[in-house]
Protein backbone atom coordinates (compact mmCIF):
# COMPACT_ATOMS: atom_id res chain seq x y z
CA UNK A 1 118.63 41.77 57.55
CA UNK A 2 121.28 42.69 60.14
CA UNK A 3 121.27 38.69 61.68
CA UNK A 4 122.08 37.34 57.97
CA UNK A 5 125.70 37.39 56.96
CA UNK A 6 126.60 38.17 53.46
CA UNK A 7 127.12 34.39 52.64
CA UNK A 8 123.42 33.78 54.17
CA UNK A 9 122.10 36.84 51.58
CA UNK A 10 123.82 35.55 48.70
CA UNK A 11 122.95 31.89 49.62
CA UNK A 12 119.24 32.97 49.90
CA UNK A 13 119.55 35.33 46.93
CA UNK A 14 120.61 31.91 44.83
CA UNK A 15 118.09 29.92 45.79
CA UNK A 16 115.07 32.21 45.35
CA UNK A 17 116.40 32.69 41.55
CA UNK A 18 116.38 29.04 41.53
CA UNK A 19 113.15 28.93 42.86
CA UNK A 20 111.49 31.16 40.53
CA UNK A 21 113.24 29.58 37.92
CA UNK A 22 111.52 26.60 38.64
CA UNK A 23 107.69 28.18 38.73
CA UNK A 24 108.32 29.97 35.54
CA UNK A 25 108.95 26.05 34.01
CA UNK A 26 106.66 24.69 35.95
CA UNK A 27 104.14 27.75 34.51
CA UNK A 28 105.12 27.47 30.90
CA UNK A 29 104.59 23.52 30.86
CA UNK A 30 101.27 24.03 31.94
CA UNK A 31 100.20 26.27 29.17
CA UNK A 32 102.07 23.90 26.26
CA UNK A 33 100.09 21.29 28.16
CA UNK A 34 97.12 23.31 28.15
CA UNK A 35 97.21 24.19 24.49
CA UNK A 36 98.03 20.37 23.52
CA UNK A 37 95.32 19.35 25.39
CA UNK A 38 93.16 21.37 23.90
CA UNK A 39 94.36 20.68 20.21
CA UNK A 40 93.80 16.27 20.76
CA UNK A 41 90.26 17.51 22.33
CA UNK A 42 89.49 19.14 18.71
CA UNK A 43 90.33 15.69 17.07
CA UNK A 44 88.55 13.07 19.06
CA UNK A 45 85.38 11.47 19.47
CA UNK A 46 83.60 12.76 22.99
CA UNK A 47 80.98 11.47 25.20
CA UNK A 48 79.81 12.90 28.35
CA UNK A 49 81.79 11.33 30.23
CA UNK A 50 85.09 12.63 28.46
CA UNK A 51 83.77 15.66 28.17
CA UNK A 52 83.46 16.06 32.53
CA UNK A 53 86.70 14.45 32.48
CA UNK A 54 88.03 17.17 30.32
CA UNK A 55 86.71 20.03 32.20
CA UNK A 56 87.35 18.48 35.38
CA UNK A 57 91.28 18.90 34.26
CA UNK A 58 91.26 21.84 32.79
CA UNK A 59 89.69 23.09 36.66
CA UNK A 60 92.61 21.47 38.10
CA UNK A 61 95.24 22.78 36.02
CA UNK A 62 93.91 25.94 36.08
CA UNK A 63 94.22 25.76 40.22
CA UNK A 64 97.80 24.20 39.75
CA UNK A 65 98.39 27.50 37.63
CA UNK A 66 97.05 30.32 40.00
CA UNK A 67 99.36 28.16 43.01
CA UNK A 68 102.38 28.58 40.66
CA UNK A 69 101.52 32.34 40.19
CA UNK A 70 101.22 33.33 43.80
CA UNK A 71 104.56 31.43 44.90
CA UNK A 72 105.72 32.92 41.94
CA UNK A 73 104.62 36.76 43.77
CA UNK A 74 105.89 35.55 46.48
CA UNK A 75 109.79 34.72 45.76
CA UNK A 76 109.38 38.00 43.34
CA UNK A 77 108.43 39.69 46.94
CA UNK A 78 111.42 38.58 48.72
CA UNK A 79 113.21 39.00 46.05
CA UNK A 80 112.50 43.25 46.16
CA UNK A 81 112.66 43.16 50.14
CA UNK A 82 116.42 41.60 49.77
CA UNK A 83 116.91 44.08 47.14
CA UNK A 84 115.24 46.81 49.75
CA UNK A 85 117.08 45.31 52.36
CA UNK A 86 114.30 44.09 54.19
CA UNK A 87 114.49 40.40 53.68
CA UNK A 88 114.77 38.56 57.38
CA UNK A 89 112.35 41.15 58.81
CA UNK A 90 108.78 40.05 59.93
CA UNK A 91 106.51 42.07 58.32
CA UNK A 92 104.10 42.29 61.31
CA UNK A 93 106.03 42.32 64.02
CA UNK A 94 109.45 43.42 62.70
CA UNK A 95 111.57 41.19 64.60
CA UNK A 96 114.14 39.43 63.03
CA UNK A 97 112.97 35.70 60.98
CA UNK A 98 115.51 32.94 62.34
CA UNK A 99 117.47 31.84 59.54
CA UNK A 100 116.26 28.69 59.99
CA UNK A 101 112.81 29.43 59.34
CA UNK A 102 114.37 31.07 56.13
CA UNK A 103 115.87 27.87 55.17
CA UNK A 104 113.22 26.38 55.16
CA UNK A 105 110.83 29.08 54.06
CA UNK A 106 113.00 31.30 51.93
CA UNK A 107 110.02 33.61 50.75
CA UNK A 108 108.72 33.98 54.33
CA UNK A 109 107.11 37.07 55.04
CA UNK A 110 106.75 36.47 59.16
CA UNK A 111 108.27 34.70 61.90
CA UNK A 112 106.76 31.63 63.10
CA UNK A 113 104.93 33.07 65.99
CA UNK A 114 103.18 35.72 63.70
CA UNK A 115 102.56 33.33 60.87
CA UNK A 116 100.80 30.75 63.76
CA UNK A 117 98.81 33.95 65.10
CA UNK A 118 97.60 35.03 61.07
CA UNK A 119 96.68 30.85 60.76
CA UNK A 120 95.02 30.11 64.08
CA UNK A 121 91.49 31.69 63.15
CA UNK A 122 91.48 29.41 60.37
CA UNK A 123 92.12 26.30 61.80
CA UNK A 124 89.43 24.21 64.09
């Protein structure tokens, strides 16, 4: 964490708090949804049809939901390796993560080159 100044940490610090801020709304408006959706389901009239429909959102929120949690993990994870003072470090190679990267990637875990290595098998 060496390469960040102290304005860089407490820049990065600020917007990881807003960050999480953000998925923890994002998180709690999908369960009121959730539970409102489910109440006006009780009340009306349902063909087949509606009923696929229904499920067929409640699948997609429910995806939309586990996304939120793991970027959640994730900003609480940088959050402990700023705290650790770890945060800037690439986790598999342990070089330094250009501050650029963290700008634009502030819960980055790896460098560029080691997050392109961990993707390549993937892609085709």
């Amino acid at each position: 964490m060496n390469h960040l100044s102290v304005t860089d940490c407490d820049a990065f610090a600020e917007r990881l708090e807003l960050m999480k801020r953000s998925v923890l709304e994002e998180l709690y408006r999908a369960i009121v949804m959730d539970e409102s959706a489910r109440e006006s389901w009780d009340h009306e009239v349902r063909s087949h049809a509606d009923e696929a429909e229904a499920l067929r959102l409640e699948d997609l929120r429910g995806v939309e939901v586990e996304i939120d949690r793991a970027r959640l993990e994730d900003i609480r994870q940088a959050q402990r390796r700023m705290a650790e003072g770890r945060y800037g470090v690439c986790s598999d190679c342990a070089e330094n993560i250009p501050r650029e990267r963290l700008l634009a990637q502030p819960a980055a875990i790896r460098c560029a080159a080691c997050q392109a290595a961990l993707e390549a098998p993937h892609r085709r």
